[in-house]
PDB file of N, CA and C in Angstrom:
ATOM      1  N   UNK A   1     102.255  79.072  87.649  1.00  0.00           N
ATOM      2  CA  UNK A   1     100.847  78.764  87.533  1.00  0.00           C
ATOM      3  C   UNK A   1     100.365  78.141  88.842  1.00  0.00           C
ATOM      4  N   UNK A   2      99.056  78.607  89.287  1.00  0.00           N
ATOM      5  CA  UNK A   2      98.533  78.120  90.596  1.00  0.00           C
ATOM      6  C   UNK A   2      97.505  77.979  90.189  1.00  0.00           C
ATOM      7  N   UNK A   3      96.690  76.772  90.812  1.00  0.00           N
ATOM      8  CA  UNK A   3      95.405  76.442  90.855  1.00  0.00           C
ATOM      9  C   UNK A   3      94.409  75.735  91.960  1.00  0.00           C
ATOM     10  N   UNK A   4      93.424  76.966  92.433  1.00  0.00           N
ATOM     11  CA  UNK A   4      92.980  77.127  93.778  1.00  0.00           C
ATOM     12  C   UNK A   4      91.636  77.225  93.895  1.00  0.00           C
ATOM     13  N   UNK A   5      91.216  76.742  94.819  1.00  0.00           N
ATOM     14  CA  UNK A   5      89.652  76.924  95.125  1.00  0.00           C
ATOM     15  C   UNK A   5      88.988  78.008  95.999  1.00  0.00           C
ATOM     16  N   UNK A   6      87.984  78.851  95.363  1.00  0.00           N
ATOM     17  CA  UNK A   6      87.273  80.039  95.653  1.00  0.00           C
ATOM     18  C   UNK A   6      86.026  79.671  96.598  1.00  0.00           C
ATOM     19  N   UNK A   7      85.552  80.669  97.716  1.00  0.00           N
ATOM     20  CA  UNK A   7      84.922  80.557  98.605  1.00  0.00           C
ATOM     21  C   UNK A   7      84.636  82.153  98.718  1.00  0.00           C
ATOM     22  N   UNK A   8      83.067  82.620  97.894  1.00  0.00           N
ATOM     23  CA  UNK A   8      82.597  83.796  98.342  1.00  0.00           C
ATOM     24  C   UNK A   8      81.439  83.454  99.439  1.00  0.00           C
ATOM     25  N   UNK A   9      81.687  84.282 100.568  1.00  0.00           N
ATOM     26  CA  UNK A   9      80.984  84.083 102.227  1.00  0.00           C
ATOM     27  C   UNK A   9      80.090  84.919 101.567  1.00  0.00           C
ATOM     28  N   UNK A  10      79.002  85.635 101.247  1.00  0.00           N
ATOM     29  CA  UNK A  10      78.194  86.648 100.549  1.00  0.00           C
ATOM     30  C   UNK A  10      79.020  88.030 100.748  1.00  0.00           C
ATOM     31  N   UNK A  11      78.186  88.857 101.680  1.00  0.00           N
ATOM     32  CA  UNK A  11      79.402  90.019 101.397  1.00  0.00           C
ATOM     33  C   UNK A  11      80.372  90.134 102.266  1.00  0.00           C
ATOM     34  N   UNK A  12      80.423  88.968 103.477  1.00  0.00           N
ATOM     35  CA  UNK A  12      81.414  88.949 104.634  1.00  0.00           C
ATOM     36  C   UNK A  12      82.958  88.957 104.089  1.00  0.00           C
ATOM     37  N   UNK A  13      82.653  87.491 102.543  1.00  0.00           N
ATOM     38  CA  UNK A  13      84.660  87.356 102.765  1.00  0.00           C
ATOM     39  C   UNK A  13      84.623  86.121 101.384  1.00  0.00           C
ATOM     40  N   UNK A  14      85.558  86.786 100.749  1.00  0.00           N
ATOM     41  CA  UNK A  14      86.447  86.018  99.618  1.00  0.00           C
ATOM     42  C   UNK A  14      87.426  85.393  99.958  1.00  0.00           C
ATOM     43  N   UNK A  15      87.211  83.983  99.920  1.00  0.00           N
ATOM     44  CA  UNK A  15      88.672  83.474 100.470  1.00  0.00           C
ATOM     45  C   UNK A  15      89.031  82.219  98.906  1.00  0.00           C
ATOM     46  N   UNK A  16      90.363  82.203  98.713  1.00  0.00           N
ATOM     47  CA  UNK A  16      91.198  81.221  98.223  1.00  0.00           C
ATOM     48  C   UNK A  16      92.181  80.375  98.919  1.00  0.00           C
ATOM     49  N   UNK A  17      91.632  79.019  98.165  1.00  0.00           N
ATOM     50  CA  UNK A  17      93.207  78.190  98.756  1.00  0.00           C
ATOM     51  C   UNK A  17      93.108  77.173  97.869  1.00  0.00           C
ATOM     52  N   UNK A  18      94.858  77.553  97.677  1.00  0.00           N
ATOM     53  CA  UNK A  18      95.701  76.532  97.132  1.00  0.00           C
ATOM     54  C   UNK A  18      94.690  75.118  96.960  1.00  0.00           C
ATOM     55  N   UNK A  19      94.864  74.376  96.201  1.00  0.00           N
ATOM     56  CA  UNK A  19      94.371  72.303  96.251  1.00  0.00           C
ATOM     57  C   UNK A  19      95.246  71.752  96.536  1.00  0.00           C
ATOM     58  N   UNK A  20      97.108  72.182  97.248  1.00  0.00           N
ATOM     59  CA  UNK A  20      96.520  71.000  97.971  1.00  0.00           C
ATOM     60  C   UNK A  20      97.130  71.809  99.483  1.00  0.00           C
ATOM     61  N   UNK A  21      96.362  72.645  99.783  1.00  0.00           N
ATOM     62  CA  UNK A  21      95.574  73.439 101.219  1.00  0.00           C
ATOM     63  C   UNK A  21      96.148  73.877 101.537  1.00  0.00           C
ATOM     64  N   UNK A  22      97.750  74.233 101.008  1.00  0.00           N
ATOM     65  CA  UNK A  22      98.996  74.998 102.240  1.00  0.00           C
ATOM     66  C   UNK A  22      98.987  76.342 102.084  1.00  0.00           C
ATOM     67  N   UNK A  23      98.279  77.138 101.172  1.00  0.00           N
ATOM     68  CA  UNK A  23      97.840  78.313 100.902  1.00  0.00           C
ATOM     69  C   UNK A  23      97.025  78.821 101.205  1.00  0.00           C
ATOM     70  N   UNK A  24      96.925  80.279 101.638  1.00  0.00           N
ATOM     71  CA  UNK A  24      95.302  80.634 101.476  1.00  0.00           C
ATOM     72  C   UNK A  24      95.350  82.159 101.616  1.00  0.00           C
ATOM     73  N   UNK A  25      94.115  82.652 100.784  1.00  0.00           N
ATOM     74  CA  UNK A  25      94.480  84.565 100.641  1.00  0.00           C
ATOM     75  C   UNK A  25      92.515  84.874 101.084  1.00  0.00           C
ATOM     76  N   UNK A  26      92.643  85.817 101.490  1.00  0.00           N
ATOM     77  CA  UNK A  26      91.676  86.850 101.439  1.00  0.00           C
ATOM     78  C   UNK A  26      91.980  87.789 100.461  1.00  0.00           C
ATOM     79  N   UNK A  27      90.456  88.176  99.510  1.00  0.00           N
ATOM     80  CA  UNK A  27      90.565  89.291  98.741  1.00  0.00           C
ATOM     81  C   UNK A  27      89.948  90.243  99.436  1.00  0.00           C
ATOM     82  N   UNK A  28      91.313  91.229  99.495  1.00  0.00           N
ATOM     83  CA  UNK A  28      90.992  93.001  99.811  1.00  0.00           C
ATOM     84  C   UNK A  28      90.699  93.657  98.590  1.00  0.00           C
ATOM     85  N   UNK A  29      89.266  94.224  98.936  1.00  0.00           N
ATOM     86  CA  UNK A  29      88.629  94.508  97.942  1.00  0.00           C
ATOM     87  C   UNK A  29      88.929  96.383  97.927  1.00  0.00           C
ATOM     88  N   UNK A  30      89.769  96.730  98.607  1.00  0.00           N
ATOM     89  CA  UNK A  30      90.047  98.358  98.971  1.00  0.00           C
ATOM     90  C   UNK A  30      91.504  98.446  98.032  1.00  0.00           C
ATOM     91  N   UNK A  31      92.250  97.412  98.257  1.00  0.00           N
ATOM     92  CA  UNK A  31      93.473  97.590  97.659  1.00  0.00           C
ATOM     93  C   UNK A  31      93.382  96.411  96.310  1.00  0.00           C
ATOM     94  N   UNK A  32      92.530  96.101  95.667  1.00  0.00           N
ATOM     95  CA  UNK A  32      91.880  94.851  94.728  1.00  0.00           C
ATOM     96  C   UNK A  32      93.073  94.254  94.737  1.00  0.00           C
ATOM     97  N   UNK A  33      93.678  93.405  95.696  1.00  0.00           N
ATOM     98  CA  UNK A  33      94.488  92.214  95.923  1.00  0.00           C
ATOM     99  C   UNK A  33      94.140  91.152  96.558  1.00  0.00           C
ATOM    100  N   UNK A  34      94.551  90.364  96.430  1.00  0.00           N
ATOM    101  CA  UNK A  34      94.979  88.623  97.581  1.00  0.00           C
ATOM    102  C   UNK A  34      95.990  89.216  98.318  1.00  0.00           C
ATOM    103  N   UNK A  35      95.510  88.802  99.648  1.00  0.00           N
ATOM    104  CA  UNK A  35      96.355  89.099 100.838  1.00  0.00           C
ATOM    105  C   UNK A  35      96.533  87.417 101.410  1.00  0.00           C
ATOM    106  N   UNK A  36      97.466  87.108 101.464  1.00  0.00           N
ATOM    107  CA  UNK A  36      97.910  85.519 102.152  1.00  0.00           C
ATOM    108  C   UNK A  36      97.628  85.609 103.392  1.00  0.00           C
ATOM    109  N   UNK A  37      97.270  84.309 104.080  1.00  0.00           N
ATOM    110  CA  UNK A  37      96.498  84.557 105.537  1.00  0.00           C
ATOM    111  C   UNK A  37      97.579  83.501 105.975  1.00  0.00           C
ATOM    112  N   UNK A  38      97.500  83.448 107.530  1.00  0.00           N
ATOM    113  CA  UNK A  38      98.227  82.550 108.390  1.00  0.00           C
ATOM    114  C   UNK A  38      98.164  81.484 108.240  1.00  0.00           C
ATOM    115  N   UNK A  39      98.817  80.544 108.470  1.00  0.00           N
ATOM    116  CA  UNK A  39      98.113  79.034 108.968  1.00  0.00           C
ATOM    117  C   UNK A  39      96.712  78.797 109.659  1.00  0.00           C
ATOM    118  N   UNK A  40      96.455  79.766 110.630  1.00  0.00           N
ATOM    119  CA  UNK A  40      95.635  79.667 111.845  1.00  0.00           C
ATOM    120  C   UNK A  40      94.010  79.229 110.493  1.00  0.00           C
ATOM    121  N   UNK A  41      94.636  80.157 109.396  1.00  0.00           N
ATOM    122  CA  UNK A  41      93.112  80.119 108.380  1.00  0.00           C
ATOM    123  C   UNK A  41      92.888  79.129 107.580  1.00  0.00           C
ATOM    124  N   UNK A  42      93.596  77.634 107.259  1.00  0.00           N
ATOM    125  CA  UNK A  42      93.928  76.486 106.761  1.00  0.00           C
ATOM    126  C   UNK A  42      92.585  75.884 106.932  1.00  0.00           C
ATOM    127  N   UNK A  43      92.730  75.076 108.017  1.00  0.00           N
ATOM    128  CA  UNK A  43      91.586  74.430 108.114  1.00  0.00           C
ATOM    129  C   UNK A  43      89.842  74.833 108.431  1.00  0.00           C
ATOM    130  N   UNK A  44      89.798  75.863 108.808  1.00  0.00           N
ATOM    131  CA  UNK A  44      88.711  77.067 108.079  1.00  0.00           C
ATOM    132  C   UNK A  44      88.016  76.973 107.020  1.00  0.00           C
ATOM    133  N   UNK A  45      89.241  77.045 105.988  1.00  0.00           N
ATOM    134  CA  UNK A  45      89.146  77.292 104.358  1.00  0.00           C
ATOM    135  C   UNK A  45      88.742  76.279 104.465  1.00  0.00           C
ATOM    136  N   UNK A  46      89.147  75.339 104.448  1.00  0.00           N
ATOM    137  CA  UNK A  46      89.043  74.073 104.163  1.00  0.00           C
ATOM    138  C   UNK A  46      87.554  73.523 104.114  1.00  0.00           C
ATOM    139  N   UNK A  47      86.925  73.836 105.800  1.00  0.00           N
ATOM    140  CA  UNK A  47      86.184  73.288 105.988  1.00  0.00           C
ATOM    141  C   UNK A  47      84.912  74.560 105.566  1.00  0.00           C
ATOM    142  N   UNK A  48      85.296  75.772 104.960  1.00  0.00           N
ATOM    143  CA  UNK A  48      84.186  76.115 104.424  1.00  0.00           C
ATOM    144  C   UNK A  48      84.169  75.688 103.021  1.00  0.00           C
ATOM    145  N   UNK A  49      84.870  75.600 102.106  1.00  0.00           N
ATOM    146  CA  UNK A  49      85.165  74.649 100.835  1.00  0.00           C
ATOM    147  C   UNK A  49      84.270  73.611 100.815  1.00  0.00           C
ATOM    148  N   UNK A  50      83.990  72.422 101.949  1.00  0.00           N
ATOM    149  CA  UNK A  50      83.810  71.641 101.997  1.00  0.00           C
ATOM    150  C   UNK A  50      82.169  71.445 102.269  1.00  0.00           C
ATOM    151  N   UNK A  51      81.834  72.922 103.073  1.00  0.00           N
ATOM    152  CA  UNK A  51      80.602  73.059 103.455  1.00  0.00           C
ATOM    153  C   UNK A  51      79.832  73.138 102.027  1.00  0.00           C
ATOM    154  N   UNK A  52      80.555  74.321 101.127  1.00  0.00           N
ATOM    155  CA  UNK A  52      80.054  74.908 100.035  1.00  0.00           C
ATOM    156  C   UNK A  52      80.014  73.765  99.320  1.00  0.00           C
ATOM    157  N   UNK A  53      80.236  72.870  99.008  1.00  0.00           N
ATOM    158  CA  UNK A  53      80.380  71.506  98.226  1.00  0.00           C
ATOM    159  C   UNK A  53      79.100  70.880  99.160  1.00  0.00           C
ATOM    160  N   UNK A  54      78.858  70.931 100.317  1.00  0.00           N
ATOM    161  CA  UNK A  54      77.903  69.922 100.723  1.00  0.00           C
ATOM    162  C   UNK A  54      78.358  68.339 101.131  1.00  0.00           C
ATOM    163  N   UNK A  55      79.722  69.043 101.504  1.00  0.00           N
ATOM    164  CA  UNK A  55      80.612  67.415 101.754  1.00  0.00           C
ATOM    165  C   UNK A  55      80.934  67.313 103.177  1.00  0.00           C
ATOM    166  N   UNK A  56      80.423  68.289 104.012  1.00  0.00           N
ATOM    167  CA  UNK A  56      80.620  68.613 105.369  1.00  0.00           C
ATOM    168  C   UNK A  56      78.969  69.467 105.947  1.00  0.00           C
ATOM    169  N   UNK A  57      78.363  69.012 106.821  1.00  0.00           N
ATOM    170  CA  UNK A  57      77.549  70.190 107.630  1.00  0.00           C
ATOM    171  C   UNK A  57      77.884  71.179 107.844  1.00  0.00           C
ATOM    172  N   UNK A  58      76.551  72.405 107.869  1.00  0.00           N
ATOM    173  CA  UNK A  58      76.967  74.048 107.547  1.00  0.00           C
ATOM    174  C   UNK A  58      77.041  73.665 109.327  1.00  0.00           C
ATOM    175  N   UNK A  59      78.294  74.715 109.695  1.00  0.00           N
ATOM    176  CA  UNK A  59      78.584  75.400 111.059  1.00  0.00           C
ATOM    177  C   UNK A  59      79.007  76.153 111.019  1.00  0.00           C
ATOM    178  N   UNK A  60      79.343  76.796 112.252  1.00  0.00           N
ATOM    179  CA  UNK A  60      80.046  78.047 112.310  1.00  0.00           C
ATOM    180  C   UNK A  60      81.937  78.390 111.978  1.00  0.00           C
ATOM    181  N   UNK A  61      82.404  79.151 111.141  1.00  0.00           N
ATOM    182  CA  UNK A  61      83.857  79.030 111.233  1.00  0.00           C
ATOM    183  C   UNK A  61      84.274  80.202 111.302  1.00  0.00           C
ATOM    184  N   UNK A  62      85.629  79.821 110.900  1.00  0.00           N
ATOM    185  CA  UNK A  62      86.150  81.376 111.765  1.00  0.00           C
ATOM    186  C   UNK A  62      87.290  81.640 110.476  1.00  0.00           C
ATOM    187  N   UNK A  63      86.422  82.606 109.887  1.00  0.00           N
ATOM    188  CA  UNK A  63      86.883  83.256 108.846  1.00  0.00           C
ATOM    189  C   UNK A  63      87.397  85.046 108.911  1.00  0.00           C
ATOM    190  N   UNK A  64      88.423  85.116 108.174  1.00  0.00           N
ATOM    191  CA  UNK A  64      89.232  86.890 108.821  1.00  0.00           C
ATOM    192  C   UNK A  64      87.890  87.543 107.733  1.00  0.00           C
ATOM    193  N   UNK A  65      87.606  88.699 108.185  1.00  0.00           N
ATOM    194  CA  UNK A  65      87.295  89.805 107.708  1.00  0.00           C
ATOM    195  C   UNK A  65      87.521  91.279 107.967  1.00  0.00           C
ATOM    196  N   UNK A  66      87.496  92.201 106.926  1.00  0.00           N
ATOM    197  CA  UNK A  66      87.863  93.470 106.464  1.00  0.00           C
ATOM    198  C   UNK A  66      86.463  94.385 107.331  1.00  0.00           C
ATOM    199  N   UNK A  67      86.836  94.827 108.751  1.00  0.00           N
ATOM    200  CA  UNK A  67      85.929  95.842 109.034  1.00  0.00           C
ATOM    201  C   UNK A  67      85.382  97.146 108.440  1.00  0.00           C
ATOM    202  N   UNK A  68      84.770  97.590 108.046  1.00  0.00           N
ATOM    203  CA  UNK A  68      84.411  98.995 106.810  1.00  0.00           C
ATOM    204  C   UNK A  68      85.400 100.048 107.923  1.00  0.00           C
ATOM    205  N   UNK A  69      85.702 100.816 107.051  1.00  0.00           N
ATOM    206  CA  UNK A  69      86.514 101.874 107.418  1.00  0.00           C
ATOM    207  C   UNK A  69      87.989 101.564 108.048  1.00  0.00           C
ATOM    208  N   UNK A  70      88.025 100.461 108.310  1.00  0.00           N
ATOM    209  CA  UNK A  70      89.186 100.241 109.568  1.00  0.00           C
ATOM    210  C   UNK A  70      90.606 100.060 109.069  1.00  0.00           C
ATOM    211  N   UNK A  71      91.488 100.831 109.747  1.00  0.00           N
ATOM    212  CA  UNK A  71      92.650 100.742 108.602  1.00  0.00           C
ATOM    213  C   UNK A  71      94.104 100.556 109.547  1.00  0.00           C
TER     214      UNK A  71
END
């Protein structure tokens, strides 16, 4: 059992992570899975989580996304 916090970007990017943050997936919506992301995407998540809560100022982050067609 896992229990994780959701972050839909509108149509850019679905991201999950783990509570307590050492996780984190992008949903590929071509192959309808969670794909686990690097470390590099940790504090990202995090701090868009945090935006979406209103517990941090909106800025810019650097979130992975799925180019159309690109394979």
């Amino acid at each position: 059992s896992l229990t994780a916090d959701f972050v839909h970007v509108g149509r850019v990017a679905f991201v999950a992570q783990s509570l307590d943050a050492k996780n984190s997936w992008l949903w590929n919506n071509e192959t309808r899975a969670w794909e686990e992301l690097g470390d590099e995407y940790i504090k990202p998540i995090t701090d868009t989580i945090r935006m979406a809560r209103k517990q941090l100022p909106k800025d810019l982050t650097k979130l992975p996304v799925f180019a159309a067609g690109a394979k």
